[in-house]
N, C-alpha and C. Protein backbone atom coordinates (compact mmCIF):
# COMPACT_ATOMS: atom_id res chain seq x y z
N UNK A 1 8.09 -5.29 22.45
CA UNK A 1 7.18 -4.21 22.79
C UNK A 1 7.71 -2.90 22.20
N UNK A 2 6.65 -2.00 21.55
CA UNK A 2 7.27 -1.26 20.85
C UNK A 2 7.92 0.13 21.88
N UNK A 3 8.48 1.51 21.87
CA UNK A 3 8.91 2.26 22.41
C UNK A 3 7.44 2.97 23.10
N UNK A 4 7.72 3.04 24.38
CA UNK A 4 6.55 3.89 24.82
C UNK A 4 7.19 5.73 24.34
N UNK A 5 6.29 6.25 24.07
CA UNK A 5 6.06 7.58 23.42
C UNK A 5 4.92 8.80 24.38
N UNK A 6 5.60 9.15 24.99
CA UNK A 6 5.08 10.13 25.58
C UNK A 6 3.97 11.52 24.79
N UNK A 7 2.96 11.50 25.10
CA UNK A 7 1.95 12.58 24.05
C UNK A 7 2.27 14.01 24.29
N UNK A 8 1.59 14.87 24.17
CA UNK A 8 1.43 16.18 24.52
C UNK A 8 1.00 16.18 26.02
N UNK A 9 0.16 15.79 26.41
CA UNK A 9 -1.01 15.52 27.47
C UNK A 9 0.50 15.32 28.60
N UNK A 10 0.59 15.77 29.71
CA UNK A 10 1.61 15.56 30.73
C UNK A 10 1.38 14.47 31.07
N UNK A 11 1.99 13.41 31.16
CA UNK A 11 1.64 12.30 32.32
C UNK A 11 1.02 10.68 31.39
N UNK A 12 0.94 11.07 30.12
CA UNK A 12 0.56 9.80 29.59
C UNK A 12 1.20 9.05 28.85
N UNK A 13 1.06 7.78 28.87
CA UNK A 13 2.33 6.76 28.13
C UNK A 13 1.63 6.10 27.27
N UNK A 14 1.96 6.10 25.97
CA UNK A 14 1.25 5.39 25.08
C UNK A 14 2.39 4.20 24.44
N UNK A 15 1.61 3.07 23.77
CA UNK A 15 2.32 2.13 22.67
C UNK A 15 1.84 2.44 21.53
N UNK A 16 2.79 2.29 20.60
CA UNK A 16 1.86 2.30 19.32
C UNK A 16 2.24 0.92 19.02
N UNK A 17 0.75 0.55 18.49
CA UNK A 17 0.77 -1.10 17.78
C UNK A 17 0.11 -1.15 16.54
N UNK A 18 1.39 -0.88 15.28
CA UNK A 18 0.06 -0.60 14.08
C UNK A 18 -0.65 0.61 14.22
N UNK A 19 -2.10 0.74 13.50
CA UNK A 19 -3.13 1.33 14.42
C UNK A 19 -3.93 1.45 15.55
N UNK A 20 -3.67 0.66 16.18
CA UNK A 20 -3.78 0.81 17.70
C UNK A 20 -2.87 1.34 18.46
N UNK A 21 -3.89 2.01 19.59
CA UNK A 21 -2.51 2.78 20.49
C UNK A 21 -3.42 2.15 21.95
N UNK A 22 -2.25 1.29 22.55
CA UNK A 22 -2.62 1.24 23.72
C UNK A 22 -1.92 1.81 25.20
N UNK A 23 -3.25 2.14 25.85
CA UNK A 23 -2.55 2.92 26.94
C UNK A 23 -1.82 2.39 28.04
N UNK A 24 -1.07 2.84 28.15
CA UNK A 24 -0.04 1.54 29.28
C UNK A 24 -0.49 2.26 30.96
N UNK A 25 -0.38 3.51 30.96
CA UNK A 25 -1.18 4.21 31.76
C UNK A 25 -1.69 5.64 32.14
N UNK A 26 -2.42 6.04 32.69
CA UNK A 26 -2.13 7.43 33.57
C UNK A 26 -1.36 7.98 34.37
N UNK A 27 -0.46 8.32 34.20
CA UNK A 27 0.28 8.93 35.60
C UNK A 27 0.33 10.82 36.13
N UNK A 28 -0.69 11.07 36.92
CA UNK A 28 -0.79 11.92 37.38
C UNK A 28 0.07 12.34 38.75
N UNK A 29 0.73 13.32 38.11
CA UNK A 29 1.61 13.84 39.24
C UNK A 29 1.54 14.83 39.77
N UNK A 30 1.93 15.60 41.16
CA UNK A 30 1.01 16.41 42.25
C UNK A 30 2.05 17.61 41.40
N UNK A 31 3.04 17.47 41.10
CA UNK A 31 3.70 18.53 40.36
C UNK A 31 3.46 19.25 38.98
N UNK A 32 2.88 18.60 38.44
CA UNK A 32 2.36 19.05 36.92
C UNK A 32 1.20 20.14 36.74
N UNK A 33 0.43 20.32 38.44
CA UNK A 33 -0.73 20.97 38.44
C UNK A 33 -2.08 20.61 37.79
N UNK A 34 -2.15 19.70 37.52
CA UNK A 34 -3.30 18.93 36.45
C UNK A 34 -4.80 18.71 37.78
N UNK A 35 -5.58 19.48 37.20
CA UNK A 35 -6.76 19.79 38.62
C UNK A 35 -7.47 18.29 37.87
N UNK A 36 -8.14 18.47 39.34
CA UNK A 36 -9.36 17.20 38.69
C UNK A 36 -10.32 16.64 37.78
N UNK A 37 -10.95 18.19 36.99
CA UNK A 37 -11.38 18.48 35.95
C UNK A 37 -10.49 17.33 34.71
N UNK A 38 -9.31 17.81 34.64
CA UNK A 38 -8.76 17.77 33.53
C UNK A 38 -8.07 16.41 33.39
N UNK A 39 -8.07 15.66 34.95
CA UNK A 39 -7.87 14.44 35.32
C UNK A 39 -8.89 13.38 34.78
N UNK A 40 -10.12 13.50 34.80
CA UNK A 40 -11.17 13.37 34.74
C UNK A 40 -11.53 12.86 32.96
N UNK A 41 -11.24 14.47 32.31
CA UNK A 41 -11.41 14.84 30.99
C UNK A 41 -10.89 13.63 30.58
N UNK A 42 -9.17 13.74 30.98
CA UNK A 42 -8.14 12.86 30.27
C UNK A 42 -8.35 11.13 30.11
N UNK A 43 -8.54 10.96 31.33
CA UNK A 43 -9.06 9.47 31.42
C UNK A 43 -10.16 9.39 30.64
N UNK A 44 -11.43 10.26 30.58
CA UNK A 44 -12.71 9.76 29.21
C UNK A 44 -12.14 10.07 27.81
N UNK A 45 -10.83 10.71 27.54
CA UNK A 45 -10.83 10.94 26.61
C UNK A 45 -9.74 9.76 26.12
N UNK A 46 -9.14 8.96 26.50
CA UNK A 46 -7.73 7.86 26.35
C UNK A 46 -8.72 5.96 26.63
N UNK A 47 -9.72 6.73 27.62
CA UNK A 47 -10.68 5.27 27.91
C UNK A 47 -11.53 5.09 26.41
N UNK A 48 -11.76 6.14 25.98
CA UNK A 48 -12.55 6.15 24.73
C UNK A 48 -11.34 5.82 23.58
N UNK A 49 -10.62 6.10 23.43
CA UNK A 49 -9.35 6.26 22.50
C UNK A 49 -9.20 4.26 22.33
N UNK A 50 -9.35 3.95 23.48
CA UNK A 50 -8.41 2.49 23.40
C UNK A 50 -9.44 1.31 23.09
N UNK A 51 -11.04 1.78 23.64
CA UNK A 51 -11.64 1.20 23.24
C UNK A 51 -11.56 1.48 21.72
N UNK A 52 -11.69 2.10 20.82
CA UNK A 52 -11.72 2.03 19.14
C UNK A 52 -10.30 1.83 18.89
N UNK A 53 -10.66 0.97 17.90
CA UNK A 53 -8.90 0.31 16.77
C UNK A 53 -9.26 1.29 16.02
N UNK A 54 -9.86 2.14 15.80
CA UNK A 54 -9.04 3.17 14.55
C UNK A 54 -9.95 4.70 15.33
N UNK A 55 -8.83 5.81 14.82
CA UNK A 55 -9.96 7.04 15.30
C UNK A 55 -9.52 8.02 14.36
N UNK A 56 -10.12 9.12 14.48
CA UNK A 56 -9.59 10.44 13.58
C UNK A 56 -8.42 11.12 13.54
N UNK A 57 -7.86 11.31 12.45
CA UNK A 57 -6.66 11.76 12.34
C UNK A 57 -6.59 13.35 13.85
N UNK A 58 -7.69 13.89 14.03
CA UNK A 58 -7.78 14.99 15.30
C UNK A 58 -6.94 14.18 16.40
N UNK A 59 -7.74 13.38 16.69
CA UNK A 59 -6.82 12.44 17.62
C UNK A 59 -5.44 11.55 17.53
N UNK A 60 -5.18 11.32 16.63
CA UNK A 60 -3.66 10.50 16.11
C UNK A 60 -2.70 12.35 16.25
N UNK A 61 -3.71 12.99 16.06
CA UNK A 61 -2.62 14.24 16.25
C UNK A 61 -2.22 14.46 18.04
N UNK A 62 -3.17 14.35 18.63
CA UNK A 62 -2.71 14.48 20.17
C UNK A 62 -1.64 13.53 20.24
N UNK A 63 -1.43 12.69 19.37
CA UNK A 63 -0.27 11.61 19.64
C UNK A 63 0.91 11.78 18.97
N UNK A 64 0.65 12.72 18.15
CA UNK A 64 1.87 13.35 17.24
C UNK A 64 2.47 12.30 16.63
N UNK A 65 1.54 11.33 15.88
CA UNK A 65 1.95 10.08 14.92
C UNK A 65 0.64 10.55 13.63
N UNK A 66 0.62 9.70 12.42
CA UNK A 66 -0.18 9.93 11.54
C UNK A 66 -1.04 8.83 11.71
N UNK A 67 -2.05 9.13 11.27
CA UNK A 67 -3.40 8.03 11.47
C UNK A 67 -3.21 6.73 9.96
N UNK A 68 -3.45 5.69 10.11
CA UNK A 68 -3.37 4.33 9.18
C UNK A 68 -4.35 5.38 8.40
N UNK A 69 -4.01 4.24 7.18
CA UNK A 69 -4.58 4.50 5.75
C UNK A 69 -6.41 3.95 5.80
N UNK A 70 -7.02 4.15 5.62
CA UNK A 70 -8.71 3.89 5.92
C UNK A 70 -8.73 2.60 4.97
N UNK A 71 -9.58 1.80 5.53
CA UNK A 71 -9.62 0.25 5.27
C UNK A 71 -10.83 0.06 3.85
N UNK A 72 -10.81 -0.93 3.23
CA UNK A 72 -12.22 -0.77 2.24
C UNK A 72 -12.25 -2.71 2.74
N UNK A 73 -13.21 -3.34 2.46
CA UNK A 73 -13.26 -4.47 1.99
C UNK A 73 -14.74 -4.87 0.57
N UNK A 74 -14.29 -5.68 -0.10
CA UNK A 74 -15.21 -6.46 -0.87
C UNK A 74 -15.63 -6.93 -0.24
N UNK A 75 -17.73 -7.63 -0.28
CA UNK A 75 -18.12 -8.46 -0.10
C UNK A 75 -18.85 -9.11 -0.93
N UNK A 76 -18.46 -10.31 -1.11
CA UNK A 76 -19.87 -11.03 -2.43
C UNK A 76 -20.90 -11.29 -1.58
N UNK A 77 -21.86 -11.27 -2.05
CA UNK A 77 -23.39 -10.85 -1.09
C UNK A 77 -24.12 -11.52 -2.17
N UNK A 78 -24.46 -12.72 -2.08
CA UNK A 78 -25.26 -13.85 -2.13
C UNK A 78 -26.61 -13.41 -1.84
N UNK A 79 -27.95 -12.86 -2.00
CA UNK A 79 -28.95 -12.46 -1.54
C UNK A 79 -30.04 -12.79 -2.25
N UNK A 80 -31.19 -12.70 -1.88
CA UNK A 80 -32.68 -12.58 -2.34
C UNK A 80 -32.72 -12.33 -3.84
N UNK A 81 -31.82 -11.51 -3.93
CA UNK A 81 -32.21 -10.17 -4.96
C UNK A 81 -30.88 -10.49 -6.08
N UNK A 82 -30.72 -11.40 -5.72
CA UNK A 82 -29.49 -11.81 -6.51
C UNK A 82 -27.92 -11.24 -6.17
N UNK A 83 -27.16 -12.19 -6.93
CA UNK A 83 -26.00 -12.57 -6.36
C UNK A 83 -25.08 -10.73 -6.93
N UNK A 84 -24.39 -10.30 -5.97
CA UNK A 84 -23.63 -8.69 -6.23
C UNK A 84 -22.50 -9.11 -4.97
N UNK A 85 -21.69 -8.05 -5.51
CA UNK A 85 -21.15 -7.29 -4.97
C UNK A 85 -20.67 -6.04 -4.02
N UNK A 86 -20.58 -6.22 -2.66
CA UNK A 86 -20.65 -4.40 -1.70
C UNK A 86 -19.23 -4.15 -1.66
N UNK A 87 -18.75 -2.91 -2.45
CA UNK A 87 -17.42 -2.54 -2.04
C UNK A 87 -18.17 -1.41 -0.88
N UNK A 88 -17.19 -1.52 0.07
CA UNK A 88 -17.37 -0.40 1.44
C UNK A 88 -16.15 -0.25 1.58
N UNK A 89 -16.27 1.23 1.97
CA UNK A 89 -14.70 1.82 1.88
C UNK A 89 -15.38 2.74 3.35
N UNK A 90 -14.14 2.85 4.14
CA UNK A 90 -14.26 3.28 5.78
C UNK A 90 -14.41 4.29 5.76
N UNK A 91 -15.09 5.30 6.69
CA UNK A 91 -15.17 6.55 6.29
C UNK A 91 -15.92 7.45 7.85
N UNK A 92 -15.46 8.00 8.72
CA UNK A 92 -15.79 8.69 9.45
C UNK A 92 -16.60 7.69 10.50
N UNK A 93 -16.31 6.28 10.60
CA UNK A 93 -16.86 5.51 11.74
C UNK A 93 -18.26 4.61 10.88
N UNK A 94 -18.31 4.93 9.39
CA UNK A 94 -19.09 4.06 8.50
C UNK A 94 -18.56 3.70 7.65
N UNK A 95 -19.36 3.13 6.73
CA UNK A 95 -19.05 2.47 5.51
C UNK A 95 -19.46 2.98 4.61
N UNK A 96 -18.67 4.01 3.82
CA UNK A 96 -19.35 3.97 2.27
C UNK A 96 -19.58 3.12 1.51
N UNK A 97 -20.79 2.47 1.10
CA UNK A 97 -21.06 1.21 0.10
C UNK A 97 -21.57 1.80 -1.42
N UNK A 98 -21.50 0.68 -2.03
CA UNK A 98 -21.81 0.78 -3.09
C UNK A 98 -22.35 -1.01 -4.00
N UNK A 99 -23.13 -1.47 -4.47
CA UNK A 99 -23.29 -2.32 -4.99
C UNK A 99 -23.18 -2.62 -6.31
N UNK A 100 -22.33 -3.67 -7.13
CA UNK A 100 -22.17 -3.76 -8.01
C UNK A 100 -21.91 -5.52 -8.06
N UNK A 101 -22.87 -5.15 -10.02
CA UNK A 101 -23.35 -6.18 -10.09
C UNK A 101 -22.62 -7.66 -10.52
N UNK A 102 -21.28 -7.55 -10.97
CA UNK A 102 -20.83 -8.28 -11.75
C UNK A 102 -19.20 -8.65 -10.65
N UNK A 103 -18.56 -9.22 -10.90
CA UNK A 103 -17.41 -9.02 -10.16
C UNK A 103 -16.35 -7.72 -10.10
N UNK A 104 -15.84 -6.95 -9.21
CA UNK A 104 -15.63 -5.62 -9.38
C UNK A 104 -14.43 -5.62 -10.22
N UNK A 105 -13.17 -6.70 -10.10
CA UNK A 105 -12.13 -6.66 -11.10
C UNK A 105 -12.22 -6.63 -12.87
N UNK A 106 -13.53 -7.23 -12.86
CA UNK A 106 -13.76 -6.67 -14.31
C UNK A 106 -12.91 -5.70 -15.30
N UNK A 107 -12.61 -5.63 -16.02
CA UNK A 107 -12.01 -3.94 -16.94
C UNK A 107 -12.69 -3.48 -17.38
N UNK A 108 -13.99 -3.70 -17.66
CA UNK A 108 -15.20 -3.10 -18.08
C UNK A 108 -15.58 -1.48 -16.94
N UNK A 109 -16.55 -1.05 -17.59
CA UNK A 109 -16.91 0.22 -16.65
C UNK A 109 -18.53 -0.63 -16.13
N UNK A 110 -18.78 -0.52 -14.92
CA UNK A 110 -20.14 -1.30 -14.21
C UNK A 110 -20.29 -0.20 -13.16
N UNK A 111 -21.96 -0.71 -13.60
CA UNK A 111 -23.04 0.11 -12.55
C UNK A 111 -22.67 0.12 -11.40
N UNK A 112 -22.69 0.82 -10.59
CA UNK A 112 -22.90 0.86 -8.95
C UNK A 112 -23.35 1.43 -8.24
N UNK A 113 -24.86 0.72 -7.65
CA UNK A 113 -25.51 1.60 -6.79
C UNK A 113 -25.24 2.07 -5.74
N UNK A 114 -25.30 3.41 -5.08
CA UNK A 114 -24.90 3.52 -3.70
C UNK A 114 -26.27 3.35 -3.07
N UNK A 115 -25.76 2.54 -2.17
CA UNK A 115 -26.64 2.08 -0.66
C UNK A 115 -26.02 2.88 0.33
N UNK A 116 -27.21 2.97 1.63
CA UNK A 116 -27.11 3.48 3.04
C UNK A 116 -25.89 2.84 3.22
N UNK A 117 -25.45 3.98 4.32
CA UNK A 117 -24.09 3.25 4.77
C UNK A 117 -24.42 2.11 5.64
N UNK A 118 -23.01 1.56 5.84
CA UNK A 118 -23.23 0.41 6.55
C UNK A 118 -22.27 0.57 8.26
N UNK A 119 -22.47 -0.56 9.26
CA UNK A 119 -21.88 -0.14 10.35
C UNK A 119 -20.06 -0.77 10.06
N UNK A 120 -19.59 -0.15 10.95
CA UNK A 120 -17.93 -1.23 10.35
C UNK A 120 -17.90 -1.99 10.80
N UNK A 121 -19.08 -3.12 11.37
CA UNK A 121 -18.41 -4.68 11.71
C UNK A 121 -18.48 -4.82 10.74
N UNK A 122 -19.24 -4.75 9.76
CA UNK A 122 -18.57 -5.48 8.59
C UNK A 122 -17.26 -5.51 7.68
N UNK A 123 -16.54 -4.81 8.34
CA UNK A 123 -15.17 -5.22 7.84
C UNK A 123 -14.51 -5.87 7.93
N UNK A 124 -14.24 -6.82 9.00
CA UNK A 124 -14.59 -7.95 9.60
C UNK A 124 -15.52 -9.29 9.44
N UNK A 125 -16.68 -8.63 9.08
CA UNK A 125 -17.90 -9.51 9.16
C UNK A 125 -17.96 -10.69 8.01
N UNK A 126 -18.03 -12.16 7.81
CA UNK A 126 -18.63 -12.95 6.59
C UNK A 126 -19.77 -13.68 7.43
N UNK A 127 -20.75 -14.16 6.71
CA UNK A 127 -22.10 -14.95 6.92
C UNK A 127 -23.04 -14.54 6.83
N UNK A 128 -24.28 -14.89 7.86
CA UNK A 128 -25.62 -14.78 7.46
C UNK A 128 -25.88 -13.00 7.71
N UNK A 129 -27.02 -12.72 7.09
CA UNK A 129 -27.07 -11.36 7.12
C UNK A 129 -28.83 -11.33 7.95
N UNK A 130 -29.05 -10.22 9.10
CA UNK A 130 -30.19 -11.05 9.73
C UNK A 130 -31.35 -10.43 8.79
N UNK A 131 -32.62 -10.64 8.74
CA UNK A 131 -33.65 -10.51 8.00
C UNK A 131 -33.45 -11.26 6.84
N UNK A 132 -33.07 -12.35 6.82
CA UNK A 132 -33.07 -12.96 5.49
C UNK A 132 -32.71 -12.63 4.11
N UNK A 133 -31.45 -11.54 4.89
CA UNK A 133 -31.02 -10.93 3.36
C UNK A 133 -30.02 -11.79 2.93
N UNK A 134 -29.55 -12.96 3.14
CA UNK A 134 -28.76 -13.64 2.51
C UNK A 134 -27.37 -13.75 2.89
N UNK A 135 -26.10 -13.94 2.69
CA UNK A 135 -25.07 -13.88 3.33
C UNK A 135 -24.18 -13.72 2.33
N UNK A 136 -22.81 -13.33 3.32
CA UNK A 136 -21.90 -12.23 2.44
C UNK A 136 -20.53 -13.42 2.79
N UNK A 137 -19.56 -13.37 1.96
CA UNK A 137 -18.32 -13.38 2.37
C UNK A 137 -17.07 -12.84 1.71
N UNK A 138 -16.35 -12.30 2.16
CA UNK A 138 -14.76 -11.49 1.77
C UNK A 138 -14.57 -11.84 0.74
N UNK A 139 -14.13 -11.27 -0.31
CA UNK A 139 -14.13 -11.70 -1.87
C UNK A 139 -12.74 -10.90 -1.50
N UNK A 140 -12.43 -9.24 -1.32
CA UNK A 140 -11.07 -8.82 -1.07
C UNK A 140 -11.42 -8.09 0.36
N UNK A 141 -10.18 -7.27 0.63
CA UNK A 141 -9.53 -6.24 1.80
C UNK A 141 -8.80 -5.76 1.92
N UNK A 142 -8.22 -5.12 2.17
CA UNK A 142 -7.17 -4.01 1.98
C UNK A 142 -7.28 -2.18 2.52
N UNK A 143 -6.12 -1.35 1.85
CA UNK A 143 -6.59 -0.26 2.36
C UNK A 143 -6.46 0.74 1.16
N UNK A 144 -6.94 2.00 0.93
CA UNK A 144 -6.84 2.61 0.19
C UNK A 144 -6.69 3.99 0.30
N UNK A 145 -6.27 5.39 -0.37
CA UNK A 145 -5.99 6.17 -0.15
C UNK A 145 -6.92 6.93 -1.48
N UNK A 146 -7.51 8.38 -0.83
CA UNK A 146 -8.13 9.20 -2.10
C UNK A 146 -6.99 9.65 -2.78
N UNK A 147 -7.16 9.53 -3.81
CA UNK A 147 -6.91 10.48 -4.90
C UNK A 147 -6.92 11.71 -5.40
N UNK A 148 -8.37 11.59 -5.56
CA UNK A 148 -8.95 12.66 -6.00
C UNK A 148 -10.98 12.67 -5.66
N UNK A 149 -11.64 13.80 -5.10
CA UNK A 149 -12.27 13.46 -4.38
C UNK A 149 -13.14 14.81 -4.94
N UNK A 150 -14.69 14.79 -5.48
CA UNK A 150 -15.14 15.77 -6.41
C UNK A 150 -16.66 15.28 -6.17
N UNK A 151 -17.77 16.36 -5.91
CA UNK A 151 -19.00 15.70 -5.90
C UNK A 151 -19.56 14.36 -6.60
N UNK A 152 -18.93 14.40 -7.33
CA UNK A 152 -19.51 13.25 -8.70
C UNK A 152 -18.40 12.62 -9.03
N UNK A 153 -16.93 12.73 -8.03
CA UNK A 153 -15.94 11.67 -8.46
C UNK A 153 -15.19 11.18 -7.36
N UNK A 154 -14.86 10.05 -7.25
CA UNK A 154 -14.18 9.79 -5.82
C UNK A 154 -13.03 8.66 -6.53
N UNK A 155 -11.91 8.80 -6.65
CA UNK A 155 -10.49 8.10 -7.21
C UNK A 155 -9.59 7.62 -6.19
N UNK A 156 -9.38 6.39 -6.18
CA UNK A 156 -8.91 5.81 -5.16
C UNK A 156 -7.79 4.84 -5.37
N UNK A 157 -6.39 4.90 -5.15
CA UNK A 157 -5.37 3.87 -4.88
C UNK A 157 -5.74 2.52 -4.35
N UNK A 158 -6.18 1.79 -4.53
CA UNK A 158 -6.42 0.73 -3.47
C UNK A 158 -5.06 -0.37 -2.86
N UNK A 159 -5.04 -1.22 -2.32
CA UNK A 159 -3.59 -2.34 -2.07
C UNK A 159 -4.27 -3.24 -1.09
N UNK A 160 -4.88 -4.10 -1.73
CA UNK A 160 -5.36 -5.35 -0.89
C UNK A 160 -5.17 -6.47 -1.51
N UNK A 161 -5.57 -7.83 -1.03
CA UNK A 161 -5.19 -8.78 -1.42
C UNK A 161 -5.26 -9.29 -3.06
N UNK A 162 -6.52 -8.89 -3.29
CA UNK A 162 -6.94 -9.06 -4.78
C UNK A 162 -6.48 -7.93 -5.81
N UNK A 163 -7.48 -6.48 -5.02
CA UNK A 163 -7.04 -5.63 -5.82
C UNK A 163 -5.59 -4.59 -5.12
N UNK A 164 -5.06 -4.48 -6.95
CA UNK A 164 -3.98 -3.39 -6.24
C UNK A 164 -3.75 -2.16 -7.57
N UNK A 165 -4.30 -1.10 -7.58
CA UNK A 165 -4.09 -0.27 -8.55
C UNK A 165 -5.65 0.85 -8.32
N UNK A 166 -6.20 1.59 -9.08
CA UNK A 166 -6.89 2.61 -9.23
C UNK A 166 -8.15 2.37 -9.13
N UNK A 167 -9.32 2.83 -8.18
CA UNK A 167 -10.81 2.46 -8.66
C UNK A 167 -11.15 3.75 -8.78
N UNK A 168 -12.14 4.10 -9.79
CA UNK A 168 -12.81 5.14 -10.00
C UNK A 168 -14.39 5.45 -9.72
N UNK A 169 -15.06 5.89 -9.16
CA UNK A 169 -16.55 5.61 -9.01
C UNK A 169 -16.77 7.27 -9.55
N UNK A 170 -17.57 7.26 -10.65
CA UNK A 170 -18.55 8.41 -10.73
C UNK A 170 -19.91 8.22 -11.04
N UNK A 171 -20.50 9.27 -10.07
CA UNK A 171 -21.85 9.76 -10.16
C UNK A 171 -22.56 9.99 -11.67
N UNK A 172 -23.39 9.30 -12.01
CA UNK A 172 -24.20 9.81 -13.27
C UNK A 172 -25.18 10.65 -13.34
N UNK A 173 -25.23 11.64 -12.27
CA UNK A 173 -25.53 12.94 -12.23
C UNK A 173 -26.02 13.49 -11.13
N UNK A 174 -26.36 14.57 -10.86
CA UNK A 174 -26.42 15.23 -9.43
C UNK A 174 -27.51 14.71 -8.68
N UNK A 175 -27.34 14.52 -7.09
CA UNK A 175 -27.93 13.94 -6.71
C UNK A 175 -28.42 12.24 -6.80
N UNK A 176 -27.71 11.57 -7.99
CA UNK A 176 -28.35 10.19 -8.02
C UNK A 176 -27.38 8.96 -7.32
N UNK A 177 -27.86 8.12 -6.60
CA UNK A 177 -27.24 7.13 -6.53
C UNK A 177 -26.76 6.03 -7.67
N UNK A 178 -27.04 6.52 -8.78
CA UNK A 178 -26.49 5.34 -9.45
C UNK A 178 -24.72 6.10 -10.03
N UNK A 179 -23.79 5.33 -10.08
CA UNK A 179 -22.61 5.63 -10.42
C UNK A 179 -21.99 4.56 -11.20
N UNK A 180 -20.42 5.02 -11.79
CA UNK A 180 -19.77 4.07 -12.72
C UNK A 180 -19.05 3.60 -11.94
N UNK A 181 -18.54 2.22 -12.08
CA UNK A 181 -17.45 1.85 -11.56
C UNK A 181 -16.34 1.46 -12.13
N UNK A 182 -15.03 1.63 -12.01
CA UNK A 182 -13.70 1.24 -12.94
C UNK A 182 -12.63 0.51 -12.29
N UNK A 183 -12.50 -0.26 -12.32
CA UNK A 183 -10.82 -0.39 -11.91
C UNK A 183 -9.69 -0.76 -12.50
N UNK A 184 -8.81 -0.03 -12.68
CA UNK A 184 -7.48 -0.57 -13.14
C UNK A 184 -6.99 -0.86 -12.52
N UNK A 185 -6.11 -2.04 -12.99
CA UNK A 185 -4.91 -3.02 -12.37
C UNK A 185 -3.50 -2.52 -12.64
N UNK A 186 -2.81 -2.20 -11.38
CA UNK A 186 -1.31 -1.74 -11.51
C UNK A 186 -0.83 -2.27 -12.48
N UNK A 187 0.52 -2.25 -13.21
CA UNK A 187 1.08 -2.44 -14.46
C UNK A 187 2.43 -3.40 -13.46
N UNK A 188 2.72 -2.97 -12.36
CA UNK A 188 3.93 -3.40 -11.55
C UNK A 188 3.67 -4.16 -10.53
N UNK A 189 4.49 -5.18 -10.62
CA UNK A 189 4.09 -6.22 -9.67
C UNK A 189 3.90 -5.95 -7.98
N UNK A 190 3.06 -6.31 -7.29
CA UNK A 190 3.19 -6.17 -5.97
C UNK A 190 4.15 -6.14 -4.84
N UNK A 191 4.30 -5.56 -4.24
CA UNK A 191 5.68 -5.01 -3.48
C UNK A 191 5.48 -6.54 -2.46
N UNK A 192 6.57 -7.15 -1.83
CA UNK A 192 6.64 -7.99 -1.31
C UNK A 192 6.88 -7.81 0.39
C-alpha cells in the first residue's frame, strides 16, 4: 500500500495509486475549526474526486502531486461507411477524434477528418457500436504529451503499445475539419 499523503485540506488522507487517488478517509476534528459548510463542501468535493480515474490538473494540485499524462487510443472501426480508423486523444473529460482512412502508422501524410467528440468509455471500449454503426476494436493505446499546440497544429509525443514517436495533425485551413495526418517513428528503441 502506497504512503498515505496528507493534502492541503486539514483532516484528509489520501493514496495515490497511479492515477487514481483513493480516499482512505475524512477525519474531521473538533480542533481544526472546520464548520459544517466546509465539512459538507469537502466530502462533495473528494466523493466526486474518487468517483473519476482521472481529473484536472486544478485538482491533482489540491493534492500537491502532478496529474498522469492524458491517454489517446486507436480504434479500427469496421463500419457501414467503410473500414477507418478513430485516433481519440483525451481531453477535458472527451475525446478528441479524428478519422483516418488508411492505417495511422503509415509514413505517408493521410487525411483526417475531425469528428464530434466522443464520450471516454471508449477508451476502454471494443465491439458493437449501437445504431448499426459497425464495431470498433483497439488497434493501439497509450499516452501522449503536446508538443506543440497552434490553431491549425497540434504535435504530439505519443508511447503506446504500437506507436512510439511524433504525430502531427494539421488543419487544411481555417475553420475546416479536414486535416493532415503524420507520424514518425522514434529512431531509439523502446525503453523497457
Amino acid at each position: 500500500m502506497p504512503t498515505p499523503i496528507k493534502t492541503r485540506r486539514s483532516g484528509v488522507t489520501v493514496h495515490i495509486l497511479g492515477p487514481r487517488l483513493e480516499i482512505d478517509c475524512l477525519l474531521i476534528s473538533p480542533l481544526n475549526s472546520t464548520s459544517p459548510l466546509q465539512v459538507r463542501l469537502l466530502r462533495r468535493k473528494f466523493s466526486r474526486v474518487k468517483k473519476n480515474a482521472r481529473f484536472t490538473e486544478q485538482e491533482y494540485g489540491d493534492f500537491g502531486v502532478s496529474p498522469p499524462m492524458p491517454r489517446y487510443v486507436i480504434l479500427k472501426h469496421d463500419s457501414p461507411r467503410g473500414l477507418h480508423w478513430d485516433l481519440l486523444l483525451e481531453t477535458a473529460g472527451l475525446l478528441c477524434t479524428w478519422a483516418i482512412p488508411w492505417p495511422p502508422d503509415t509514413p505517408d501524410d493521410l487525411p483526417a477528418q475531425k469528428l464530434p467528440d466522443h464520450r471516454r468509455i471508449y477508451l476502454e471500449y471494443e465491439g458493437p457500436i449501437s445504431g448499426n454503426r459497425g464495431t470498433v476494436t483497439r488497434w493501439d493505446a497509450g499516452e501522449y504529451l503536446i508538443l506543440r499546440r497552434t490553431e491549425g497544429l497540434l504535435e504530439l509525443e505519443v508511447r503506446g503499445l504500437r506507436w512510439r514517436g511524433t504525430v502531427r495533425l494539421i488543419r487544411s485551413g481555417p475553420g475546416s475539419d479536414t486535416w493532415t495526418h503524420r507520424y514518425v517513428a522514434d529512431a531509439r528503441p523502446p525503453e523497457q
